[in-house]
PDB file of N, CA and C in Angstrom:
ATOM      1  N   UNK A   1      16.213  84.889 177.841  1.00  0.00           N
ATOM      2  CA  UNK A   1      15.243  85.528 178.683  1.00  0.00           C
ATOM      3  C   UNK A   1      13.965  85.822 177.904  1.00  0.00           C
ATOM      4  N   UNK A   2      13.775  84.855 177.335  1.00  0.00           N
ATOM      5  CA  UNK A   2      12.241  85.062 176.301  1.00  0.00           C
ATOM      6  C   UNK A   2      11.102  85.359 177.472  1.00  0.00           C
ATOM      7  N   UNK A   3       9.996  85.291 176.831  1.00  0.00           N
ATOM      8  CA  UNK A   3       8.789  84.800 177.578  1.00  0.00           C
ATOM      9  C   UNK A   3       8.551  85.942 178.675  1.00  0.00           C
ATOM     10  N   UNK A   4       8.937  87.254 178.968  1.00  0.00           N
ATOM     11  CA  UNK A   4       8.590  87.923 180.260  1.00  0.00           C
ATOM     12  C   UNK A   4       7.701  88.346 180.232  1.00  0.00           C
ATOM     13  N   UNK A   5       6.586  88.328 179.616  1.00  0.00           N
ATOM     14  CA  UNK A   5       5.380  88.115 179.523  1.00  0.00           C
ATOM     15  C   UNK A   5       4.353  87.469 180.576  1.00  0.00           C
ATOM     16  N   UNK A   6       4.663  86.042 180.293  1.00  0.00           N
ATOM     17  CA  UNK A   6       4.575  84.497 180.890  1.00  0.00           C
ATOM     18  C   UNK A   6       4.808  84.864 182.207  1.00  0.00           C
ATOM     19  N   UNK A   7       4.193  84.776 183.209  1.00  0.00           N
ATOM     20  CA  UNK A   7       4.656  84.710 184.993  1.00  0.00           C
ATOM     21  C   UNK A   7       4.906  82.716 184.795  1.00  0.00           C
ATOM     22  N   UNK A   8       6.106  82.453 185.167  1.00  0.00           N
ATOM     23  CA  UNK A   8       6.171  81.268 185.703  1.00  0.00           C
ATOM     24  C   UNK A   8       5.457  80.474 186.770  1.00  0.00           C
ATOM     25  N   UNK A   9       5.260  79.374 187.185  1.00  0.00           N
ATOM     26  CA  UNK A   9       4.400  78.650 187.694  1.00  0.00           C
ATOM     27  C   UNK A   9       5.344  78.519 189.105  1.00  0.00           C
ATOM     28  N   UNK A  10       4.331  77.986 190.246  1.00  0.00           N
ATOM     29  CA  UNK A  10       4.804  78.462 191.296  1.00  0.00           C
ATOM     30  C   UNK A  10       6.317  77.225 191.724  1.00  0.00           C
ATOM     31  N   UNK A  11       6.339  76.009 190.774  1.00  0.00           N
ATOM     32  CA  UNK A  11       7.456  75.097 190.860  1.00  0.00           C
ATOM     33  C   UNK A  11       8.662  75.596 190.495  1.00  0.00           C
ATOM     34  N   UNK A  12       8.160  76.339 189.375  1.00  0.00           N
ATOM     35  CA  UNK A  12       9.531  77.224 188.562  1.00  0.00           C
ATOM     36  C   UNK A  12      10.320  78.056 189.224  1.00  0.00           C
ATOM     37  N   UNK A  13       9.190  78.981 189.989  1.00  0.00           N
ATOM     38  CA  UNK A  13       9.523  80.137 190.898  1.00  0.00           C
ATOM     39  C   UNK A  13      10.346  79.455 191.987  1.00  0.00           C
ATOM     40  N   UNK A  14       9.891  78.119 192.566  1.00  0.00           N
ATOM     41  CA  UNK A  14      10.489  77.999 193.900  1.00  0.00           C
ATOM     42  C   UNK A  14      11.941  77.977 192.734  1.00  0.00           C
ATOM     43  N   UNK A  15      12.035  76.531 192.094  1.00  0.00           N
ATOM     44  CA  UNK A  15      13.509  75.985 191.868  1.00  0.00           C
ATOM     45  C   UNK A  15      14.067  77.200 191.495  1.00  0.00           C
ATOM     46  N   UNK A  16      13.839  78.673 190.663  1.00  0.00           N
ATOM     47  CA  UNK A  16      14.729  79.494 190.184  1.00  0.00           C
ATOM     48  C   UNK A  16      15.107  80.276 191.652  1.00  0.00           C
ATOM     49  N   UNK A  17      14.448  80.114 192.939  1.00  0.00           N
ATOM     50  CA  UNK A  17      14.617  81.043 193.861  1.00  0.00           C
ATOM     51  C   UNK A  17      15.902  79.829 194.231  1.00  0.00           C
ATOM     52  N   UNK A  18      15.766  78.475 194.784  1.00  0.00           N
ATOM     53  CA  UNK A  18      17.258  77.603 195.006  1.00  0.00           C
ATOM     54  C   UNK A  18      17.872  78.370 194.124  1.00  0.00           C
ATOM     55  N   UNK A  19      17.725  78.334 192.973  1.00  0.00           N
ATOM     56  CA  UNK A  19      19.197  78.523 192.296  1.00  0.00           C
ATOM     57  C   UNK A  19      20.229  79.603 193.048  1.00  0.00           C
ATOM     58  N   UNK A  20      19.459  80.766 193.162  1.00  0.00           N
ATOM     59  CA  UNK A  20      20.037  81.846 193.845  1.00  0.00           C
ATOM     60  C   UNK A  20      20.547  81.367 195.260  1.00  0.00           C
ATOM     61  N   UNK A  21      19.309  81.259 195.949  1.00  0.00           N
ATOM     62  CA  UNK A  21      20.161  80.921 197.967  1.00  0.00           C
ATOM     63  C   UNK A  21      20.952  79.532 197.934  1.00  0.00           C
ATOM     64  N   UNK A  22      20.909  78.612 196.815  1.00  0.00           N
ATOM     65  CA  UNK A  22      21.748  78.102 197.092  1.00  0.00           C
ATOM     66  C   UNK A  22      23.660  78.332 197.278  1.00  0.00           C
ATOM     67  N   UNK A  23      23.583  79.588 196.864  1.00  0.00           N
ATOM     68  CA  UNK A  23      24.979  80.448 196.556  1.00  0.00           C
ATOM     69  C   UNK A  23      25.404  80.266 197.931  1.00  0.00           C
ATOM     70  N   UNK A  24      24.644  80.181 199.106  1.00  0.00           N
ATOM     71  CA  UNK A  24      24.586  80.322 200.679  1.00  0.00           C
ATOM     72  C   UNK A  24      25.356  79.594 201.319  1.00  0.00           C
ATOM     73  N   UNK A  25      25.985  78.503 200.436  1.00  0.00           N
ATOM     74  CA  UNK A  25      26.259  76.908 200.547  1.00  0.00           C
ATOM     75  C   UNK A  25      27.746  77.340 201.109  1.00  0.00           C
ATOM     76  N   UNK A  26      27.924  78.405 199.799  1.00  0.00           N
ATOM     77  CA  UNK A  26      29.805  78.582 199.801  1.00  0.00           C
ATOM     78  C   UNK A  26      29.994  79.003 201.480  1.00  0.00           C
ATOM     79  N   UNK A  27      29.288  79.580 202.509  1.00  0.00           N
ATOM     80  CA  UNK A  27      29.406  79.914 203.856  1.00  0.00           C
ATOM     81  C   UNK A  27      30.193  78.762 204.284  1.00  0.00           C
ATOM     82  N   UNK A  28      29.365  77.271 203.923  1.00  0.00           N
ATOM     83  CA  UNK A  28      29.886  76.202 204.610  1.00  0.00           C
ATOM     84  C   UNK A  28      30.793  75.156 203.745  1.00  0.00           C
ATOM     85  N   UNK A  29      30.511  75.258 202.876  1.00  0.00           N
ATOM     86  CA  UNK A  29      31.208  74.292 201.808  1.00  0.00           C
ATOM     87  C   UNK A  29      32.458  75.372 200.882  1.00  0.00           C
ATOM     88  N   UNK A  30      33.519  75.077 200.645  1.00  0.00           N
ATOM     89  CA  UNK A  30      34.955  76.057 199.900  1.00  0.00           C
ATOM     90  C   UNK A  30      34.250  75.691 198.209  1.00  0.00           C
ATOM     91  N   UNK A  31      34.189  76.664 197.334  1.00  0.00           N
ATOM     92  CA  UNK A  31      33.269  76.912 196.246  1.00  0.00           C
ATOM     93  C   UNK A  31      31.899  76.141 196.400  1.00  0.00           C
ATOM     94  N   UNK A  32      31.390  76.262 197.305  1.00  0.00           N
ATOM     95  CA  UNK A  32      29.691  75.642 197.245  1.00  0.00           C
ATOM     96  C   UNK A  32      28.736  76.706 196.332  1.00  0.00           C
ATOM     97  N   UNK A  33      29.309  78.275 196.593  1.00  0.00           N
ATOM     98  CA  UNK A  33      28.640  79.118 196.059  1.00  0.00           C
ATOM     99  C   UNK A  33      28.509  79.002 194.284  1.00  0.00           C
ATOM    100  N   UNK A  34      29.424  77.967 194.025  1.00  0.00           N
ATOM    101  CA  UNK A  34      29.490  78.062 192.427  1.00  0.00           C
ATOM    102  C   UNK A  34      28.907  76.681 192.191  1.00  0.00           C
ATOM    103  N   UNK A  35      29.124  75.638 193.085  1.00  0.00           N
ATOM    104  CA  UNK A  35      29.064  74.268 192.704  1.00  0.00           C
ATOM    105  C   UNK A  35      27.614  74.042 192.915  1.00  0.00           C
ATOM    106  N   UNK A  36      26.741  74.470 193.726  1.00  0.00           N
ATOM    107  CA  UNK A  36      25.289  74.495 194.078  1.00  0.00           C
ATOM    108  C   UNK A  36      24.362  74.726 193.123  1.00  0.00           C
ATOM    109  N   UNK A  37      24.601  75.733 192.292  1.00  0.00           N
ATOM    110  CA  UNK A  37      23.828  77.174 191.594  1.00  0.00           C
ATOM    111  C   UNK A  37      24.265  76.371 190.443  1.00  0.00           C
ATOM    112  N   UNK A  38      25.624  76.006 189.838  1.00  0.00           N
ATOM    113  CA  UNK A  38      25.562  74.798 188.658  1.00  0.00           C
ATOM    114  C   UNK A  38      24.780  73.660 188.788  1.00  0.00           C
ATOM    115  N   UNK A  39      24.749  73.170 190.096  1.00  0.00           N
ATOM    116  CA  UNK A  39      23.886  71.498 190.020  1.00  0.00           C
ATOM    117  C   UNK A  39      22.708  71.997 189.776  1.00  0.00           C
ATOM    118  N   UNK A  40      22.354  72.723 190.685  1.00  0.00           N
ATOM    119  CA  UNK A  40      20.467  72.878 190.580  1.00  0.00           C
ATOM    120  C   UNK A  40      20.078  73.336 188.555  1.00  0.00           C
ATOM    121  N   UNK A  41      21.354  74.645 188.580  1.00  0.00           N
ATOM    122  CA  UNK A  41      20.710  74.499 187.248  1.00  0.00           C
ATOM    123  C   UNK A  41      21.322  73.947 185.933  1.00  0.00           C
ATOM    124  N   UNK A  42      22.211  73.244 186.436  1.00  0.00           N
ATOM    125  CA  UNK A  42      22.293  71.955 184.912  1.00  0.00           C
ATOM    126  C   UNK A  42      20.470  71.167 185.131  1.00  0.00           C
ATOM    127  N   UNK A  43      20.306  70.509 186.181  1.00  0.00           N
ATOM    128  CA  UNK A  43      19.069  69.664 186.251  1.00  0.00           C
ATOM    129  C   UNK A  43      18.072  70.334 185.899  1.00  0.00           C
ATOM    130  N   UNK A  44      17.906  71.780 186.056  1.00  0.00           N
ATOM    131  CA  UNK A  44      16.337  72.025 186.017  1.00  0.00           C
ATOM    132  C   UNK A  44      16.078  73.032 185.018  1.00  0.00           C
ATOM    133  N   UNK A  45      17.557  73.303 184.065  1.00  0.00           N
ATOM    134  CA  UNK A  45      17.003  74.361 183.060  1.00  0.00           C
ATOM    135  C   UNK A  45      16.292  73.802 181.787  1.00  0.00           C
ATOM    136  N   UNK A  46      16.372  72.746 181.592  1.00  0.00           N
ATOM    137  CA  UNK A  46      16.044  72.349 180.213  1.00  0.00           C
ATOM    138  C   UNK A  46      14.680  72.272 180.421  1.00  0.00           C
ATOM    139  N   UNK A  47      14.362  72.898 179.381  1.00  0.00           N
ATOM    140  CA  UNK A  47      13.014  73.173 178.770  1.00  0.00           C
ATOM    141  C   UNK A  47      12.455  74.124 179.553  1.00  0.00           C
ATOM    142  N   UNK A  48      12.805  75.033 180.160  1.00  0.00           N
ATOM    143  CA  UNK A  48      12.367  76.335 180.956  1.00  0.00           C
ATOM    144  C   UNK A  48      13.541  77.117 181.414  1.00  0.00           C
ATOM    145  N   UNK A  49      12.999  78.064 180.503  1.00  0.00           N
ATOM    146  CA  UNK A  49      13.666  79.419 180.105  1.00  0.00           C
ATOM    147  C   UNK A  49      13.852  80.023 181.889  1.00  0.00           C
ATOM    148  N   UNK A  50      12.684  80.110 182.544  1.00  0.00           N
ATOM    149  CA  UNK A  50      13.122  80.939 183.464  1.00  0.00           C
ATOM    150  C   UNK A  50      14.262  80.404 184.569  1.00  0.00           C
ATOM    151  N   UNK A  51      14.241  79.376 184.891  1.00  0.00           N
ATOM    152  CA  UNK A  51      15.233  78.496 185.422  1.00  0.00           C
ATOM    153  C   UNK A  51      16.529  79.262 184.780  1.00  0.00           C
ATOM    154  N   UNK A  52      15.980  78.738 183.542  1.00  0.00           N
ATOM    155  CA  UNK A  52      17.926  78.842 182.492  1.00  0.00           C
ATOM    156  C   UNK A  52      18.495  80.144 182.632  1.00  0.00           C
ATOM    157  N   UNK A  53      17.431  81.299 182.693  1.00  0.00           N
ATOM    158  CA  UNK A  53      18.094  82.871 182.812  1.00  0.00           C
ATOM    159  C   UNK A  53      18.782  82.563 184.545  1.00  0.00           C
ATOM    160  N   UNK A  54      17.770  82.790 185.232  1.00  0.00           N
ATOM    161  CA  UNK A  54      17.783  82.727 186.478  1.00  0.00           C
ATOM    162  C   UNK A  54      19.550  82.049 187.087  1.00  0.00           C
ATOM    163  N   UNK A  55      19.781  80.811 186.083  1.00  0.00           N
ATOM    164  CA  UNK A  55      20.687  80.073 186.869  1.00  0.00           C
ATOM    165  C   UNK A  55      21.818  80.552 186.283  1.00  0.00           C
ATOM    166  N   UNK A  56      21.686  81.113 185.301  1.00  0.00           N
ATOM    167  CA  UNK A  56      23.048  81.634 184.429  1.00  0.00           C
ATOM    168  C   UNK A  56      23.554  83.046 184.993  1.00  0.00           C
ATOM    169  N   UNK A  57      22.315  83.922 185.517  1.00  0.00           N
ATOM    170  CA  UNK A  57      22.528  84.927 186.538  1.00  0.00           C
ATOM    171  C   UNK A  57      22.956  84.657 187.398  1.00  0.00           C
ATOM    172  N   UNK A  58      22.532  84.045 188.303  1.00  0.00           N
ATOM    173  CA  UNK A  58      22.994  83.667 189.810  1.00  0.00           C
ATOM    174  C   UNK A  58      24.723  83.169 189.705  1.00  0.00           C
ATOM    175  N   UNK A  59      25.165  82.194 188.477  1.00  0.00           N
ATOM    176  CA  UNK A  59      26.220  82.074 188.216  1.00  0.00           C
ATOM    177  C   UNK A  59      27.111  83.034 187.896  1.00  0.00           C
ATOM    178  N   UNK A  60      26.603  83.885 187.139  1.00  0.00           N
ATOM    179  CA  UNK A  60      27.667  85.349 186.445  1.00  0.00           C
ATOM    180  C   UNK A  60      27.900  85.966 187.942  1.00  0.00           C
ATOM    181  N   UNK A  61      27.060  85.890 188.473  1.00  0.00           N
ATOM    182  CA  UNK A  61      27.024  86.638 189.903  1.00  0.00           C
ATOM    183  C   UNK A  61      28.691  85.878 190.577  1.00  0.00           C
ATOM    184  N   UNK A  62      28.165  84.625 190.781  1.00  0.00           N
ATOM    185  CA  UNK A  62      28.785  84.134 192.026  1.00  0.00           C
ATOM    186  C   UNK A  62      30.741  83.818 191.940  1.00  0.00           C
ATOM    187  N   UNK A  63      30.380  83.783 190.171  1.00  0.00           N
ATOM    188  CA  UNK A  63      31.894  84.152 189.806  1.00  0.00           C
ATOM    189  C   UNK A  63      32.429  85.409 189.684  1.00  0.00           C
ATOM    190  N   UNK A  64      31.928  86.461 189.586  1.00  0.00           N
ATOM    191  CA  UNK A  64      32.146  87.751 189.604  1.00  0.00           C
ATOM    192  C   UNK A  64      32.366  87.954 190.672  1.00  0.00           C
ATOM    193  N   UNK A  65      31.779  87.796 192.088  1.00  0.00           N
ATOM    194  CA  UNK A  65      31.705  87.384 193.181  1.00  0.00           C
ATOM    195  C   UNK A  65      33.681  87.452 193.914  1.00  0.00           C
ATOM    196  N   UNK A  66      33.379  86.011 193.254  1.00  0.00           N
ATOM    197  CA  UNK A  66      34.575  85.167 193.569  1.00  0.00           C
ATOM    198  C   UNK A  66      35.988  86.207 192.989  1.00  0.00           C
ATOM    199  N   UNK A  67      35.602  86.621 191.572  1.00  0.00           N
ATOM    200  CA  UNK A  67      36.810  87.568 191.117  1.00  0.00           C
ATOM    201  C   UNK A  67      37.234  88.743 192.117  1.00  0.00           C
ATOM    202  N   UNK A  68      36.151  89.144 192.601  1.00  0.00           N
ATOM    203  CA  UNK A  68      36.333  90.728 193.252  1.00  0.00           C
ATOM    204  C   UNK A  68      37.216  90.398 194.859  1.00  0.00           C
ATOM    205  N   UNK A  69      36.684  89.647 195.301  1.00  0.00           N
ATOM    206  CA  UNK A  69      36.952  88.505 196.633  1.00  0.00           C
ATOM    207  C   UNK A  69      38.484  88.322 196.459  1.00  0.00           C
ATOM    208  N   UNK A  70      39.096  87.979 195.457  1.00  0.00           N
ATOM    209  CA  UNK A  70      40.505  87.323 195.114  1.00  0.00           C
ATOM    210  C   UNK A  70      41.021  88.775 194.920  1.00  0.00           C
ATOM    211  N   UNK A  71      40.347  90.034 194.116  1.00  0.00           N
ATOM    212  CA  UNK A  71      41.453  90.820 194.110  1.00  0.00           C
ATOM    213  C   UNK A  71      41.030  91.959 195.699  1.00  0.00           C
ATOM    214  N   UNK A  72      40.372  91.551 196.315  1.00  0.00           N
ATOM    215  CA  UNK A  72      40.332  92.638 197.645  1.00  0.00           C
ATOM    216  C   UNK A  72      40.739  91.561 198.580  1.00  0.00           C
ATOM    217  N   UNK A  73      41.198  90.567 198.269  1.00  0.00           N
ATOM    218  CA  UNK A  73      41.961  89.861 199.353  1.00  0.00           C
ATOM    219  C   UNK A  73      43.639  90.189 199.382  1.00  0.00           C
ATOM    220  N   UNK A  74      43.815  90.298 197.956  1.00  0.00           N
ATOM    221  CA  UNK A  74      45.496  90.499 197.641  1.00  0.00           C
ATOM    222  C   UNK A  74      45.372  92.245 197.747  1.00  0.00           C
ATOM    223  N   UNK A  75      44.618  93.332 197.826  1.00  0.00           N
ATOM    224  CA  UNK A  75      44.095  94.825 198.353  1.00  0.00           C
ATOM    225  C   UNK A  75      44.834  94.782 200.015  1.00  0.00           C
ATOM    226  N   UNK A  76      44.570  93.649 200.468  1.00  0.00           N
ATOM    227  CA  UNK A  76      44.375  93.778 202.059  1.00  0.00           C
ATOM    228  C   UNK A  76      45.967  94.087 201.958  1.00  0.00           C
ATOM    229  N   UNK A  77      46.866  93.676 201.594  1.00  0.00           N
ATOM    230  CA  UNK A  77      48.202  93.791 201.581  1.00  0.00           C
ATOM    231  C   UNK A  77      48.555  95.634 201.602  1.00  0.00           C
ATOM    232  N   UNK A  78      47.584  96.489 201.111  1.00  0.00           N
ATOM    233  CA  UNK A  78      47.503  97.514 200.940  1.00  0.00           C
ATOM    234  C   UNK A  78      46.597  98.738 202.144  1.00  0.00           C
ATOM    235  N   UNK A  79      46.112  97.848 202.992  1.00  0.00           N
ATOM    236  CA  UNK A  79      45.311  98.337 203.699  1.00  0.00           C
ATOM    237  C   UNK A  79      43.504  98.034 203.830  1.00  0.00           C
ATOM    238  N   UNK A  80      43.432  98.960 201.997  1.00  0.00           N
ATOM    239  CA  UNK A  80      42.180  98.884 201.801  1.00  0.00           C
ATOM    240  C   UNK A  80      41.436  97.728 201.322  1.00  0.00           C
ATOM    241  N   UNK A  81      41.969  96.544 201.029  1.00  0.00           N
ATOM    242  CA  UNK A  81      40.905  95.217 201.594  1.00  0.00           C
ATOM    243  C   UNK A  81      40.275  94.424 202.382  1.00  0.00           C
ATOM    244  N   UNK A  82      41.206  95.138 203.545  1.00  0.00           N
ATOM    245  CA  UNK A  82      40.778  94.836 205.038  1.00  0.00           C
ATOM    246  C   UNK A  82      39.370  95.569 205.077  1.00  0.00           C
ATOM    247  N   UNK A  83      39.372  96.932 204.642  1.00  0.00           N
ATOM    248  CA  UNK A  83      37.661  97.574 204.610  1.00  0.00           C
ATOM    249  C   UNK A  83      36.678  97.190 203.550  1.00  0.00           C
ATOM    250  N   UNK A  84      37.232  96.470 202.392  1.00  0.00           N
ATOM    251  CA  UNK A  84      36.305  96.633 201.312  1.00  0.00           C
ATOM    252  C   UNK A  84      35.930  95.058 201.578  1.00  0.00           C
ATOM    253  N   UNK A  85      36.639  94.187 202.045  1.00  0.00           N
ATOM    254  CA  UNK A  85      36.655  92.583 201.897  1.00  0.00           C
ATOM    255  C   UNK A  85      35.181  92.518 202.350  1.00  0.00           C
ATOM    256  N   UNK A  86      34.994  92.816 203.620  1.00  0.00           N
ATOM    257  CA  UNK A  86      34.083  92.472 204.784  1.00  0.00           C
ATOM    258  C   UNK A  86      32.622  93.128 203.897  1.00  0.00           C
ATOM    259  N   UNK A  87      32.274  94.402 203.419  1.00  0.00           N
ATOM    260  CA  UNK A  87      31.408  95.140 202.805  1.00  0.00           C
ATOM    261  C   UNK A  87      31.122  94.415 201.223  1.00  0.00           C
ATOM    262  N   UNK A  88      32.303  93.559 201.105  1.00  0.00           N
ATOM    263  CA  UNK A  88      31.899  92.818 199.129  1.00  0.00           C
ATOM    264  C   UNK A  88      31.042  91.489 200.302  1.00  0.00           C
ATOM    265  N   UNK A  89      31.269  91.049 201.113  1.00  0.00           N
ATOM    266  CA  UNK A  89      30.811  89.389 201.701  1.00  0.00           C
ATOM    267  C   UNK A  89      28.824  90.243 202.394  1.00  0.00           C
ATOM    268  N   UNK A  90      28.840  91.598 202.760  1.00  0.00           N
ATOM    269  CA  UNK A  90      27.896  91.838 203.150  1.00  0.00           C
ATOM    270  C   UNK A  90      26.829  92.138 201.811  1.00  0.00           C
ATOM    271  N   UNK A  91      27.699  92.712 200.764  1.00  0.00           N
ATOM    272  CA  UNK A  91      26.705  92.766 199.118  1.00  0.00           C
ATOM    273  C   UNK A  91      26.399  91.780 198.879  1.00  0.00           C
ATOM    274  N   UNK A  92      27.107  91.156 198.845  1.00  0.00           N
ATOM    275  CA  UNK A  92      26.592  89.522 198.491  1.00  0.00           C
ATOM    276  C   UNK A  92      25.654  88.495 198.958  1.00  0.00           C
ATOM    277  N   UNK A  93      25.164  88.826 200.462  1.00  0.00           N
ATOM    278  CA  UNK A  93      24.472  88.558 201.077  1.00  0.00           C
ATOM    279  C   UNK A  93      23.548  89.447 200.773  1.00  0.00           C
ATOM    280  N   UNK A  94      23.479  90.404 200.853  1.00  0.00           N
ATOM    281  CA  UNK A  94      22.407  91.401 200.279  1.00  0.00           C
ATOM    282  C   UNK A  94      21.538  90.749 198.921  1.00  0.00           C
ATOM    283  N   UNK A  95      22.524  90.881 197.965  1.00  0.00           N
ATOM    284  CA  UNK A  95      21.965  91.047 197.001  1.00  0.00           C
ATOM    285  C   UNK A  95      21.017  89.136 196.534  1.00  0.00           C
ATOM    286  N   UNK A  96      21.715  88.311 197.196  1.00  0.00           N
ATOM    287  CA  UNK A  96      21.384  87.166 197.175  1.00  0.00           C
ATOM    288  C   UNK A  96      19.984  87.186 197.597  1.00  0.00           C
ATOM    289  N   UNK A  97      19.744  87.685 198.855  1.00  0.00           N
ATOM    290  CA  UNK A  97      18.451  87.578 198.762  1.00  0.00           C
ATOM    291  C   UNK A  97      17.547  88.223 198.582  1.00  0.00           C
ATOM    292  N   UNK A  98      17.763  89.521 197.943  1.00  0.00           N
ATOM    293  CA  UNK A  98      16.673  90.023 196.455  1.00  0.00           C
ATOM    294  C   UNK A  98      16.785  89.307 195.074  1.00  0.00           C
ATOM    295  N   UNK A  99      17.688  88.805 195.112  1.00  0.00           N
ATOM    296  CA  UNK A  99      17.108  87.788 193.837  1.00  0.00           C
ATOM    297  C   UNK A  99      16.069  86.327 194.280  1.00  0.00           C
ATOM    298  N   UNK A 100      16.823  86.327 195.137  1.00  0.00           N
ATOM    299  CA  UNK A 100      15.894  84.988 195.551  1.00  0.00           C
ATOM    300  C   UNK A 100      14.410  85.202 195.464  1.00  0.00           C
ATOM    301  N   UNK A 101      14.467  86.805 196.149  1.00  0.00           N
ATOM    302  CA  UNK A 101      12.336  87.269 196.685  1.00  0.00           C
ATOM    303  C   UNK A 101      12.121  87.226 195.280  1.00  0.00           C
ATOM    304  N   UNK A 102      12.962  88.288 194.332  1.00  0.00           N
ATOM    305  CA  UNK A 102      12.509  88.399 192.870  1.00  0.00           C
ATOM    306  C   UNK A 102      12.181  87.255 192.426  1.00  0.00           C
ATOM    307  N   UNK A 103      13.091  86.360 191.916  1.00  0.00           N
ATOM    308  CA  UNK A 103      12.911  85.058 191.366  1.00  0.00           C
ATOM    309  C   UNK A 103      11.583  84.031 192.030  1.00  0.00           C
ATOM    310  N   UNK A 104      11.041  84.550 193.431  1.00  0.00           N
ATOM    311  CA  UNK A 104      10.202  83.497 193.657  1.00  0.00           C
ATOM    312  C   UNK A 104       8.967  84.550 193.784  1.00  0.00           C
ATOM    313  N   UNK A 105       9.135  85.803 193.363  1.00  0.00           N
ATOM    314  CA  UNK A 105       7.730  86.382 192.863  1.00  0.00           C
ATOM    315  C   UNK A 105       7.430  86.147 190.802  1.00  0.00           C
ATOM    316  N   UNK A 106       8.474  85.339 190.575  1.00  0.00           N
ATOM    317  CA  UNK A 106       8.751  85.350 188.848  1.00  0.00           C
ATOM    318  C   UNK A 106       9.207  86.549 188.092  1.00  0.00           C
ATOM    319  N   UNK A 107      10.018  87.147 189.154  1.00  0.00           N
ATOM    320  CA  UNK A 107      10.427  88.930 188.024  1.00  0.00           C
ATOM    321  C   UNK A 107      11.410  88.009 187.744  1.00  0.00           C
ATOM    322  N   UNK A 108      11.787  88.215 186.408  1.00  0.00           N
ATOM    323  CA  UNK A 108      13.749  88.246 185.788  1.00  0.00           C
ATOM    324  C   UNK A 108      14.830  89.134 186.899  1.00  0.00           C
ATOM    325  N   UNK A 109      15.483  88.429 187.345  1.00  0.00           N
ATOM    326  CA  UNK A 109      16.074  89.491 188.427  1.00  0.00           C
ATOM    327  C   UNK A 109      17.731  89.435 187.287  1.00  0.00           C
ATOM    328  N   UNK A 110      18.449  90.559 187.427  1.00  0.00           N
ATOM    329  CA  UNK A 110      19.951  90.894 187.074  1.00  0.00           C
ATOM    330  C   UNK A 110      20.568  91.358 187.925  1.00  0.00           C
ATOM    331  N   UNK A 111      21.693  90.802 188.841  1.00  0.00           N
ATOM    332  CA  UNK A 111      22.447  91.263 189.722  1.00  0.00           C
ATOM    333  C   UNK A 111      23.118  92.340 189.243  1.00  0.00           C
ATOM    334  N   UNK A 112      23.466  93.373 189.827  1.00  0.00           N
ATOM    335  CA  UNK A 112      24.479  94.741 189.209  1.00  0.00           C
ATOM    336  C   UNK A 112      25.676  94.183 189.759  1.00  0.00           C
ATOM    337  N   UNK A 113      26.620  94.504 189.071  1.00  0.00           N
ATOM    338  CA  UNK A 113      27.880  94.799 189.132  1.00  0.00           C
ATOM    339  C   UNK A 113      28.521  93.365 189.347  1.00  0.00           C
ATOM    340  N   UNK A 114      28.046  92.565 187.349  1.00  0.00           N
ATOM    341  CA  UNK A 114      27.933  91.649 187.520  1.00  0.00           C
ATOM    342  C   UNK A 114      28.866  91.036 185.848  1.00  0.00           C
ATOM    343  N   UNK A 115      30.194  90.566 186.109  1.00  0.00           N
ATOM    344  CA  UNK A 115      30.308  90.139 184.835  1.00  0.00           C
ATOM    345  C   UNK A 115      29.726  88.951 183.969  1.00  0.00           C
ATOM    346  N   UNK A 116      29.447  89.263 182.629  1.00  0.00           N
ATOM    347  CA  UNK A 116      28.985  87.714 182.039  1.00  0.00           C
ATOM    348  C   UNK A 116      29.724  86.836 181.250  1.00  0.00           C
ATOM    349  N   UNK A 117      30.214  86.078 182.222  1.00  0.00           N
ATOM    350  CA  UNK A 117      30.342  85.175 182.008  1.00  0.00           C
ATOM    351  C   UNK A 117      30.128  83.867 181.163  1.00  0.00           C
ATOM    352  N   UNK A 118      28.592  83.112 181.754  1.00  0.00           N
ATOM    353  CA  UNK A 118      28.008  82.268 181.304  1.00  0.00           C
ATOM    354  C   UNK A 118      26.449  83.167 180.543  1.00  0.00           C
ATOM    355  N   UNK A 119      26.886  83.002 178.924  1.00  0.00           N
ATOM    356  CA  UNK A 119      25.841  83.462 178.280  1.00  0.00           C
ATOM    357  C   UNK A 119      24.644  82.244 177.951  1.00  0.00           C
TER     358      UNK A 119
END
């Protein structure tokens, strides 16, 4: 995350904003949310940093994501994943697209409550 200094250029901004809504994918495609957010940014991080933060975020996200999802699905057996399931799929939608606005105004965006994963 060098360079925050530097406002990125408005090409950068769009592709780092895909990186994020492409997470949107997993709605229609079974792991699109992980497989999207890797394609765009294997292709477009090299040689720009903001891409490379951007896509490695959106990733820590979407697997963290995916972790919380797997254990409030096996919760539901208990009651309380039936309430929490539906409210983790509405954060996620949330938070997806404040990174996206962030990322395509050029802030560094960091999802909360977010393990890392991919350093």
């Amino acid at each position: 995350m060098e360079n925050k200094d530097i406002t990125p250029d408005h090409i950068t901004r769009q592709w780092a904003m895909y990186v994020h809504l492409s997470a949107l994918s997993g709605y229609l495609v079974p792991l699109g949310h992980i497989i999207a957010p890797i394609m765009i940014w294997s292709i477009k991080k090299e040689g720009n940093s903001f891409i490379d933060a951007q896509g490695k975020e959106s990733l820590n996200f979407q697997i963290s994501m995916t972790l919380y999802a797997v254990i409030l699905a096996i919760l539901t057996f208990v009651i309380i994943g039936l309430f929490l399931l539906p409210l983790l799929f509405i954060v996620h939608l949330i938070f997806i697209v404040i990174a996206s606005v962030k990322a395509n105004q050029g802030e560094f965006y960091r999802y909360p409550i977010t393990i890392r994963f991919v350093s």
